[in-house]
Each structure stands twice: as C-alpha cells, then as structure tokens.
C-alpha atoms as a PDB file:
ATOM      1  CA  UNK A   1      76.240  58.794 104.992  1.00  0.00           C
ATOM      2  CA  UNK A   2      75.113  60.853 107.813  1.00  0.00           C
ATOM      3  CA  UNK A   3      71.978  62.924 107.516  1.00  0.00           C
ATOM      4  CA  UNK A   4      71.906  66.622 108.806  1.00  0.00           C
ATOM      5  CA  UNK A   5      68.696  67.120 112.034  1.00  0.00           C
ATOM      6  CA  UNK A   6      65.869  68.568 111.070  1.00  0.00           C
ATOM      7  CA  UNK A   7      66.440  71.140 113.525  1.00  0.00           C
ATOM      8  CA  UNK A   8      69.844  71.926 112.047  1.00  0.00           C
ATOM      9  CA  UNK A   9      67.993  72.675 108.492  1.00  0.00           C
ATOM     10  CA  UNK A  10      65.716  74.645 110.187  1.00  0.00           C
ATOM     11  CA  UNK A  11      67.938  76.781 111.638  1.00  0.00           C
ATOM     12  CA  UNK A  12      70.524  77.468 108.169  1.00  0.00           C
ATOM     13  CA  UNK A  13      66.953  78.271 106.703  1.00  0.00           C
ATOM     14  CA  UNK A  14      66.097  81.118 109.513  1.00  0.00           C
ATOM     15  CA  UNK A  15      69.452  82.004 109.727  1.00  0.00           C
ATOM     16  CA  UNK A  16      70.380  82.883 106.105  1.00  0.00           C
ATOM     17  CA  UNK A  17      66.648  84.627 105.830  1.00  0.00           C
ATOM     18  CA  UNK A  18      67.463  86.782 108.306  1.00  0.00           C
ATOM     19  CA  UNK A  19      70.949  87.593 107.149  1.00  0.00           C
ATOM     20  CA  UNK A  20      69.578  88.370 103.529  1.00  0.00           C
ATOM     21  CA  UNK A  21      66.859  90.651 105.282  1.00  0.00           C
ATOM     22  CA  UNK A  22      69.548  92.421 107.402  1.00  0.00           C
ATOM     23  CA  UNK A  23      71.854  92.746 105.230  1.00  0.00           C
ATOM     24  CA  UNK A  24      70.239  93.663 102.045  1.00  0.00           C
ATOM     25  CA  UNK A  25      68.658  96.592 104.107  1.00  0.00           C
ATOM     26  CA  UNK A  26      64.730  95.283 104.138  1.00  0.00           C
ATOM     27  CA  UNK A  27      65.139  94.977 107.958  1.00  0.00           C
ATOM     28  CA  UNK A  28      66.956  98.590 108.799  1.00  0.00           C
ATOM     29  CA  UNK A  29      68.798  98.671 112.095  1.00  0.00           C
ATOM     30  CA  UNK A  30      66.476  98.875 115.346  1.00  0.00           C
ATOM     31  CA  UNK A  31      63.976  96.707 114.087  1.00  0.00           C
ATOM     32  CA  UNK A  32      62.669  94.451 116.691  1.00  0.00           C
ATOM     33  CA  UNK A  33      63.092  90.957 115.560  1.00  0.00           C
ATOM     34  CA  UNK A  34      59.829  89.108 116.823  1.00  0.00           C
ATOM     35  CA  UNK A  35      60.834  85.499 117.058  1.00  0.00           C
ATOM     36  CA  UNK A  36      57.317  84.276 116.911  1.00  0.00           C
ATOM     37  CA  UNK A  37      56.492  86.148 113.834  1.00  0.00           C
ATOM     38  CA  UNK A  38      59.829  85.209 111.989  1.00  0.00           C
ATOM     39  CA  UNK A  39      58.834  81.427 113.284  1.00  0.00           C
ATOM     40  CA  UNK A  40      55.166  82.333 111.563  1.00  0.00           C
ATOM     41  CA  UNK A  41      56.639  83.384 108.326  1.00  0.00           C
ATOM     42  CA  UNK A  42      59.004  80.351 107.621  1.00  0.00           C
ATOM     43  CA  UNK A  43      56.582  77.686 108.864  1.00  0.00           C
ATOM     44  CA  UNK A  44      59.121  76.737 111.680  1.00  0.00           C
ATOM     45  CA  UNK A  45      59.050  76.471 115.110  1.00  0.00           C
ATOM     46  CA  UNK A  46      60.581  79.147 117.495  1.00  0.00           C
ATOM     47  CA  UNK A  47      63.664  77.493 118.466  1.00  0.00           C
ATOM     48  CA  UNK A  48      65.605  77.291 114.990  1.00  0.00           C
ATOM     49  CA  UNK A  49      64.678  80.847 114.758  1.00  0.00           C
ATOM     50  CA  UNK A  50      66.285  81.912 118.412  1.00  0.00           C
ATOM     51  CA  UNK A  51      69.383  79.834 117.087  1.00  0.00           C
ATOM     52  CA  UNK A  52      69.566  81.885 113.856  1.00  0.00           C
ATOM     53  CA  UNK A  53      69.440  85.259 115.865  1.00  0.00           C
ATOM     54  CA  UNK A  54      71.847  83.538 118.191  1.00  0.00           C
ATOM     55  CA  UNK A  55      74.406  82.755 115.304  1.00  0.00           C
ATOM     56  CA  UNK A  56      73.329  86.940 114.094  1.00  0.00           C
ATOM     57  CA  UNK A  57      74.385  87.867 117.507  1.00  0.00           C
ATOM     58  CA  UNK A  58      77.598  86.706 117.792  1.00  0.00           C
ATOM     59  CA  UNK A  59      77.881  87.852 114.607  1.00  0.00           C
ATOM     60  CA  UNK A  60      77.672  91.343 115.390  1.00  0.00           C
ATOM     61  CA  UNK A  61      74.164  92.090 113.238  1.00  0.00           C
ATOM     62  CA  UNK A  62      71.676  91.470 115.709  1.00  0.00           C
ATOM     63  CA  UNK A  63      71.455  92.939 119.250  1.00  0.00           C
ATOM     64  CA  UNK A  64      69.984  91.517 122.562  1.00  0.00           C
ATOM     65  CA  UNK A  65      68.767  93.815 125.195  1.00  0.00           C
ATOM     66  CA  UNK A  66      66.861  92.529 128.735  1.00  0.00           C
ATOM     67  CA  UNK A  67      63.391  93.929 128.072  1.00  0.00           C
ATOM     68  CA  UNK A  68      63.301  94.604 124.998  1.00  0.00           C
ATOM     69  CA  UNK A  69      64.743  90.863 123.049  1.00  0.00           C
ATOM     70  CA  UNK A  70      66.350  91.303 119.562  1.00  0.00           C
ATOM     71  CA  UNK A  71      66.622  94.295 117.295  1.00  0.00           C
ATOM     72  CA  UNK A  72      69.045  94.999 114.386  1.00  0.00           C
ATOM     73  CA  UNK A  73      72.120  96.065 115.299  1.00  0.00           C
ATOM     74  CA  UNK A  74      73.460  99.965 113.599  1.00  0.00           C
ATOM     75  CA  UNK A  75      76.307 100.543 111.780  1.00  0.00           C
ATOM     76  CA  UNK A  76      79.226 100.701 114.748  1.00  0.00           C
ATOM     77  CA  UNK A  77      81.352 103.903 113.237  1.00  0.00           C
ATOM     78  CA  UNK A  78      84.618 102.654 114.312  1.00  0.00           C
ATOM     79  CA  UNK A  79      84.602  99.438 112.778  1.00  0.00           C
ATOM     80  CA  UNK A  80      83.056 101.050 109.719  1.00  0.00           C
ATOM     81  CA  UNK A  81      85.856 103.457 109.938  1.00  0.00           C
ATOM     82  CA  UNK A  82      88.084 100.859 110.182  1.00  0.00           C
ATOM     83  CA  UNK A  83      86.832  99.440 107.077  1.00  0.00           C
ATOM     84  CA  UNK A  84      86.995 102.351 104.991  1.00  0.00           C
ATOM     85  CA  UNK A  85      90.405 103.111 105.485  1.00  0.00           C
ATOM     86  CA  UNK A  86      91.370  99.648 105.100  1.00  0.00           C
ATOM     87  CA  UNK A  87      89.750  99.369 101.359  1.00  0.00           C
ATOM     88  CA  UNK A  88      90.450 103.084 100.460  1.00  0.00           C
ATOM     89  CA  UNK A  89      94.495 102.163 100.595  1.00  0.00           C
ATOM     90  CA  UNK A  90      93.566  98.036  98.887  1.00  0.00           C
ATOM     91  CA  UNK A  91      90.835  99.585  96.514  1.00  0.00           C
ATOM     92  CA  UNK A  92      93.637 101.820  96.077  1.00  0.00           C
ATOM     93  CA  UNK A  93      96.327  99.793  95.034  1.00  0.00           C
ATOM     94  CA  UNK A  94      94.125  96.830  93.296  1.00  0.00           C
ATOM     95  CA  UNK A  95      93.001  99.310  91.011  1.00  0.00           C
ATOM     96  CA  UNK A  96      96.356 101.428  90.075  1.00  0.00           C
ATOM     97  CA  UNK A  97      97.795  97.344  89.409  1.00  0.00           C
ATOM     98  CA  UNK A  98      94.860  96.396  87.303  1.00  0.00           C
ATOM     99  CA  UNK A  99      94.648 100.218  84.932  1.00  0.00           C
ATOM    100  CA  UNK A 100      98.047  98.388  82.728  1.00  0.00           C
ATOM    101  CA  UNK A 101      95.799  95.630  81.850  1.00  0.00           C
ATOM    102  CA  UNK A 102      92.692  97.216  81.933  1.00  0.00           C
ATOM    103  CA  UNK A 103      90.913  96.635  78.220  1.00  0.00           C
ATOM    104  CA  UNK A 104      88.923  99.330  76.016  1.00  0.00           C
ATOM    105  CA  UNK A 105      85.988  97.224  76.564  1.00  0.00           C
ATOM    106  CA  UNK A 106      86.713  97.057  80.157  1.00  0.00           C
ATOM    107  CA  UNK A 107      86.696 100.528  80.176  1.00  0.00           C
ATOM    108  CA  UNK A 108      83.202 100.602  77.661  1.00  0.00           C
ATOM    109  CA  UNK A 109      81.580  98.346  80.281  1.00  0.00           C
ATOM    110  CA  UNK A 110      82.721 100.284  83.177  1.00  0.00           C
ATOM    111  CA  UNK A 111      81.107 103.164  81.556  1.00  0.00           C
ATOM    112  CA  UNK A 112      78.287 101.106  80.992  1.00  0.00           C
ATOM    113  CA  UNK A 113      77.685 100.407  84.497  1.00  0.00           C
ATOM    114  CA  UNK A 114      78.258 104.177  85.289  1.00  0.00           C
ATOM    115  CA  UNK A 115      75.654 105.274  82.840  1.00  0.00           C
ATOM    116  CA  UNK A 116      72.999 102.673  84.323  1.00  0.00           C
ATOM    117  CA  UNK A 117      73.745 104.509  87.971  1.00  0.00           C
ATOM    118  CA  UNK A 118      73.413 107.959  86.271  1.00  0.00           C
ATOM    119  CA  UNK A 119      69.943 107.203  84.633  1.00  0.00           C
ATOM    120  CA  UNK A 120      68.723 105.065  88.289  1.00  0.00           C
ATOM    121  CA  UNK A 121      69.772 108.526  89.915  1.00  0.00           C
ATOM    122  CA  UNK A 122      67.936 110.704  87.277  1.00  0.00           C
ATOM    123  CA  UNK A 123      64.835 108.720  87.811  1.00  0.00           C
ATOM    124  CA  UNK A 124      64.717 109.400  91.580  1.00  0.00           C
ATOM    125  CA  UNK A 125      67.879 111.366  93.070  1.00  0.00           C
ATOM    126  CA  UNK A 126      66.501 111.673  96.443  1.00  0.00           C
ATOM    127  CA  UNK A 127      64.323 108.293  96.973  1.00  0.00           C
ATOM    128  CA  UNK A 128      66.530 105.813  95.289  1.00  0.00           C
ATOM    129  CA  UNK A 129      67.038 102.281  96.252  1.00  0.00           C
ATOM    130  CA  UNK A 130      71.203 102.889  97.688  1.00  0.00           C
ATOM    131  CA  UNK A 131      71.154  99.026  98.157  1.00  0.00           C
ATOM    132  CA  UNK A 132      70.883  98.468  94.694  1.00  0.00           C
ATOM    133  CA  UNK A 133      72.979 101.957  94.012  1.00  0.00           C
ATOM    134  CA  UNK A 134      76.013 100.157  96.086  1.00  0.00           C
ATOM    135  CA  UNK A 135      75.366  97.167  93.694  1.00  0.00           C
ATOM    136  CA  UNK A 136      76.069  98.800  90.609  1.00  0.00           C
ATOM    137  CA  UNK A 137      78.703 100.673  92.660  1.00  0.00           C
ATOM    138  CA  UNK A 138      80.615  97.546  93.323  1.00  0.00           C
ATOM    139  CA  UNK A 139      79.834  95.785  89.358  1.00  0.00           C
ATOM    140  CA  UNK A 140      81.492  99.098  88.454  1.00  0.00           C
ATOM    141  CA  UNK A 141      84.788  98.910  90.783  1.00  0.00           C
ATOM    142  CA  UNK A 142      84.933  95.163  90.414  1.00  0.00           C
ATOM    143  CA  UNK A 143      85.655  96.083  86.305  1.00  0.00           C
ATOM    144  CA  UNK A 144      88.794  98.069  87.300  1.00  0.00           C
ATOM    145  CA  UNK A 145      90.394  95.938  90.420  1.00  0.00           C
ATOM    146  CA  UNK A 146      89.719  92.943  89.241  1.00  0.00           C
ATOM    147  CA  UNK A 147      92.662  92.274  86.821  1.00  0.00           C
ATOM    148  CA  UNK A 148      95.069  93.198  90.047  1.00  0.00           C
ATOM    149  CA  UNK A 149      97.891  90.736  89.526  1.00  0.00           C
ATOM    150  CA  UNK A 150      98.599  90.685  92.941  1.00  0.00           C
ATOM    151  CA  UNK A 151      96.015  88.061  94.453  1.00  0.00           C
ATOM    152  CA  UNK A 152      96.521  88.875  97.899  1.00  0.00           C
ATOM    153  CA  UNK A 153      95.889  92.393  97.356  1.00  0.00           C
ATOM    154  CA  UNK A 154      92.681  91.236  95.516  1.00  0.00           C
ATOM    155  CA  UNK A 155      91.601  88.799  98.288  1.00  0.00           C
ATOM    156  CA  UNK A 156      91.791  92.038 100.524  1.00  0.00           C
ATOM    157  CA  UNK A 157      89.750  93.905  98.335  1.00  0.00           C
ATOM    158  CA  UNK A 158      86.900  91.526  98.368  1.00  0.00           C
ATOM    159  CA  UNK A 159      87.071  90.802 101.737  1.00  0.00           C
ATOM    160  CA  UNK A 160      86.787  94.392 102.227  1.00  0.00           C
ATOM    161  CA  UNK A 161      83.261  94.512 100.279  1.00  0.00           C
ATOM    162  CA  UNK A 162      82.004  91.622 102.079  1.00  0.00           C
ATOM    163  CA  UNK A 163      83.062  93.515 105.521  1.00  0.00           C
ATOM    164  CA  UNK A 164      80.867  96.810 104.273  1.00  0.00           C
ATOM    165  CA  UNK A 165      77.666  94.069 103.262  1.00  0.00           C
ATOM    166  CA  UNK A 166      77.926  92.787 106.615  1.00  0.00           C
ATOM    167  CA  UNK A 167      77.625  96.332 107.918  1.00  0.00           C
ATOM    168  CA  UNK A 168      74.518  96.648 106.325  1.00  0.00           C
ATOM    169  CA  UNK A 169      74.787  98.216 103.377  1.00  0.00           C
ATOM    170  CA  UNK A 170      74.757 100.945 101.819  1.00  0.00           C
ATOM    171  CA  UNK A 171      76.255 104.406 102.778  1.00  0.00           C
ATOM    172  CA  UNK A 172      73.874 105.371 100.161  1.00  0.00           C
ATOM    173  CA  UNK A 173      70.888 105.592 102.693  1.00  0.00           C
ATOM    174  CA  UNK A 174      72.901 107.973 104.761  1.00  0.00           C
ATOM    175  CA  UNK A 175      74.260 109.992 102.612  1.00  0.00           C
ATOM    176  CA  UNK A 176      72.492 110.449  98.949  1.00  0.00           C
ATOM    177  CA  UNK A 177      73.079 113.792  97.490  1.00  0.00           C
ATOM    178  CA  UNK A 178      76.868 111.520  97.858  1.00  0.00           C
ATOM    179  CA  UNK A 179      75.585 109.373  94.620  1.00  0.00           C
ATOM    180  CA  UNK A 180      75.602 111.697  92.359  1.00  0.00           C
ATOM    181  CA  UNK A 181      79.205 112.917  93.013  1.00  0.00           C
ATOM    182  CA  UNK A 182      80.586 109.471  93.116  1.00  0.00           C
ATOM    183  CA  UNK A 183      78.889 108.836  89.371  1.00  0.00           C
ATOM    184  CA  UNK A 184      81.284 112.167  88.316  1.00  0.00           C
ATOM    185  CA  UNK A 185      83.972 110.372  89.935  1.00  0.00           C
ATOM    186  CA  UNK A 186      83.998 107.098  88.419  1.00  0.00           C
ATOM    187  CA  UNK A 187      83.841 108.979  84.741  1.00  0.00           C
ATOM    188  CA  UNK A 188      87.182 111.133  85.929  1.00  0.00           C
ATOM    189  CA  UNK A 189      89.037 108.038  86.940  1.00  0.00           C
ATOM    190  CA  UNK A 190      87.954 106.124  84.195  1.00  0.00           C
ATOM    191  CA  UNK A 191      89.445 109.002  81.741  1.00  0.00           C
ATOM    192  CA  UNK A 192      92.964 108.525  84.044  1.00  0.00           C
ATOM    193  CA  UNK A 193      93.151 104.887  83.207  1.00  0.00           C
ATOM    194  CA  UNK A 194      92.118 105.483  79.731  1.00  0.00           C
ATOM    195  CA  UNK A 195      94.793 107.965  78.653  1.00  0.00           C
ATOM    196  CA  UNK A 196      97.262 105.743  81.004  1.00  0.00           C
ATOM    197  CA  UNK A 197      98.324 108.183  83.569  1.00  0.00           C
ATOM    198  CA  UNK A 198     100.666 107.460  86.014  1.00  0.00           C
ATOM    199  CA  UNK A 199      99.755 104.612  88.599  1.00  0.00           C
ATOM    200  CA  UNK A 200     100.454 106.804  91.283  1.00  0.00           C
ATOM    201  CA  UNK A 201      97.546 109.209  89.694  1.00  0.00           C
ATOM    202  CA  UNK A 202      95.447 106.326  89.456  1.00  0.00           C
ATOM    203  CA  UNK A 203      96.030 104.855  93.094  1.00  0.00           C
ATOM    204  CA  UNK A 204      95.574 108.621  94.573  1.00  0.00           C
ATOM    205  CA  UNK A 205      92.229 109.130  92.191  1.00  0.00           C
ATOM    206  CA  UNK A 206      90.759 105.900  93.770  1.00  0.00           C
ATOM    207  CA  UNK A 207      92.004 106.018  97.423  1.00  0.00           C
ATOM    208  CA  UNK A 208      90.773 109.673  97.850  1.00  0.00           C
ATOM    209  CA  UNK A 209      87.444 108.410  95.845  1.00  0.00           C
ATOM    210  CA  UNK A 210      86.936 105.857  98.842  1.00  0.00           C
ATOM    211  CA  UNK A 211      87.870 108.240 101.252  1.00  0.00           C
ATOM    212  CA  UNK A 212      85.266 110.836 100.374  1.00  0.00           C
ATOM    213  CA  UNK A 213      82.186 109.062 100.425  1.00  0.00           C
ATOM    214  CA  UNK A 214      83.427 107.783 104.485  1.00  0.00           C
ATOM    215  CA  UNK A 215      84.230 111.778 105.515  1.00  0.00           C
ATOM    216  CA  UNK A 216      80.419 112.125 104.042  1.00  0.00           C
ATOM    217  CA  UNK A 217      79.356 109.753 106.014  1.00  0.00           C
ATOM    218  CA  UNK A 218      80.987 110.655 109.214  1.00  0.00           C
ATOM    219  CA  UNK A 219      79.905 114.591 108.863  1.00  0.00           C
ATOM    220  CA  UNK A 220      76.152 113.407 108.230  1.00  0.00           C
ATOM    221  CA  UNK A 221      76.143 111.686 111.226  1.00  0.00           C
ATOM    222  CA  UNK A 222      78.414 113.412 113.524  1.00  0.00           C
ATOM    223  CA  UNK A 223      80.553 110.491 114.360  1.00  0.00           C
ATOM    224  CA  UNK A 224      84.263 111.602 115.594  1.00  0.00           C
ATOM    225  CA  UNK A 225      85.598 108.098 116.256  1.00  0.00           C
ATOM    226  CA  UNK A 226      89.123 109.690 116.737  1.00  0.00           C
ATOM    227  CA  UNK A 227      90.977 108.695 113.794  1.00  0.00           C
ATOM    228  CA  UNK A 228      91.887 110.564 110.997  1.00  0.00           C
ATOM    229  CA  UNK A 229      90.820 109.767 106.938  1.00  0.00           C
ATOM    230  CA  UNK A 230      92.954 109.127 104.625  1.00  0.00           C
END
C-alpha cells in the first residue's frame, strides 16, 4: 500500500483551512492572504501553503495580483446571478414536488427552525452572525425540498447550495434588514403547504421567495449584470 508525501498532507491540511476560513466568512473578501503567517499558524512550511492558495485560485476563491500576492476573491455578481436564478426555478420545483409528502411534523420542525431564526434576529437584528443566519436558512429549506421525488431535481438543488457556499456565504452580510422578511416568508409558505394549495402556488411562493432576497442583493450593491430576475 502506497503512502501519501508528507508534502501532499501538508498541503490538504492548508488547503481545506483556508477553504473553511473563506468560505465560512472569517476571512471576508480582500483579505490579504500572508503565506508566511498562514505557514506560522499550521506549523508548516511555506510551500504546502502556496499550493493550497494555488488549488483556491483556480478555484475561483482566492485572487493573485503582481504586487500585491493573494487576497480573497468578492462575490463575482454574474455568476452569483447565475446562481440565483438557477436555484430560484430548482428550489422552485423541489419544493412544490416535496409539499404532497410533506408531514405535520415536517411542517412543526420547519417552524421550529423558523422560530430559532426569529429569536437569533430579535437578539441582534442589525449585528447578527448571516453565516450562521444562512445555516438555519438552508436546515429550514432542506425540511421542505428534501422529499422531492425527482432526484435529479434534488441533486440540482444541492448543488445549487454548495455553488452559493463557495461564493462565500451569506447574502445575509449584504443585505440584513432582508432577514427579517425572509423569516415572514418562510411562515406564509409554510401555511400554503399546510392547507395544500395548489403546487403551482407553492412553486410560485418559493421561486419568487429566492428571487427576492437576489433583487436585494443586486439593488444594495448596484450591480446591473444585464439579466433580468425571475
């Protein structure tokens, strides 16, 4: 049995540090990634470390610039646009295909979830954490597209979350006062799937759900990318 190089370990270990501290928000885009220090704080040498921000590059979440070496990369609006859209109409659909076979206690434990964001908001609406806001965001989604029969659509679906993780996070951070409106959200579509409303109802509750929190995004910061929202 072959053994793995030192080197090789190293460089997983830098790497997936780096992607937890990009991604989970602790290092916010533009922050200079100081290979030395990074090298300091894992007890490695440099060179595992430039391979991990290598991998991060290619990757899309870190930058390299002559001058100035590695920073986080921002959220690229088109691609996040892109992404949006994409899970709007599969969030969409995975959700209006799950509300037959959605439980009463799926629905308790959706309100559960929606309660715990409500009282996280309550205790700090404008300095919340939005990385662990999109958490609970996603535990409370997952409860109503998750019995989507359709696997493909499902596969979609997560592949969509991971996308908006990679992206770095949380639209949260960007756009708070949108929290609190999403919470009233969830509790309306959550009453549509209760009293078993159409699933075109459903589908057009949680597409235009999705679609609100990107045209919140994209008039905070400006960004026309050139498409429309759905």
């Amino acid at each position: 049995m072959s053994v793995a190089p030192a080197s090789a370990s190293k460089s997983e270990l830098a790497y997936e540090w780096l992607h937890e501290q990009i991604v989970s928000g602790e290092l916010a885009p533009g922050a200079r990634l100081v290979l030395a220090q990074v090298a300091e704080q894992l007890h490695v040498s440099v060179v595992p470390v430039r391979e991990a921000v290598r991998r991060l590059e290619a990757e899309g979440l870190v930058t390299f610039e002559r001058n100035v070496g590695a920073t986080v990369a921002g959220i690229d609006p088109v691609e996040y646009l892109y992404t949006m859209q994409t899970l709007s109409l599969v969030e969409g659909a995975a959700t209006a295909l799950s509300a037959p076979s959605v439980t009463a206690e799926d629905i308790a434990a959706a309100r559960e979830v929606n309660e715990r964001m409500r009282t996280f908001l309550a205790a700090d609406p404008v300095h919340f954490d939005p990385v662990v806001f999109t958490a609970l965001n996603r535990e409370f989604h997952s409860v109503l597209f998750e019995r989507c029969p359709n696997p493909h659509i499902l596969d979609l679906v997560h592949r969509g979350w991971n996308r908006l993780k990679a992206l770095r996070g949380s639209t949260f951070s960007y756009v708070p006062e949108r929290a609190s409106q999403s919470t009233e959200e969830h509790e309306a579509l959550l009453r549509l799937i209760e009293r078993r409303a159409p699933t075109a109802d459903i589908e057009l509750a949680a597409r235009r759900h999705r679609s609100a929190t990107l045209e919140a995004y994209l008039a905070h910061t400006g960004e026309s990318p050139g498409f429309p929202t759905l």
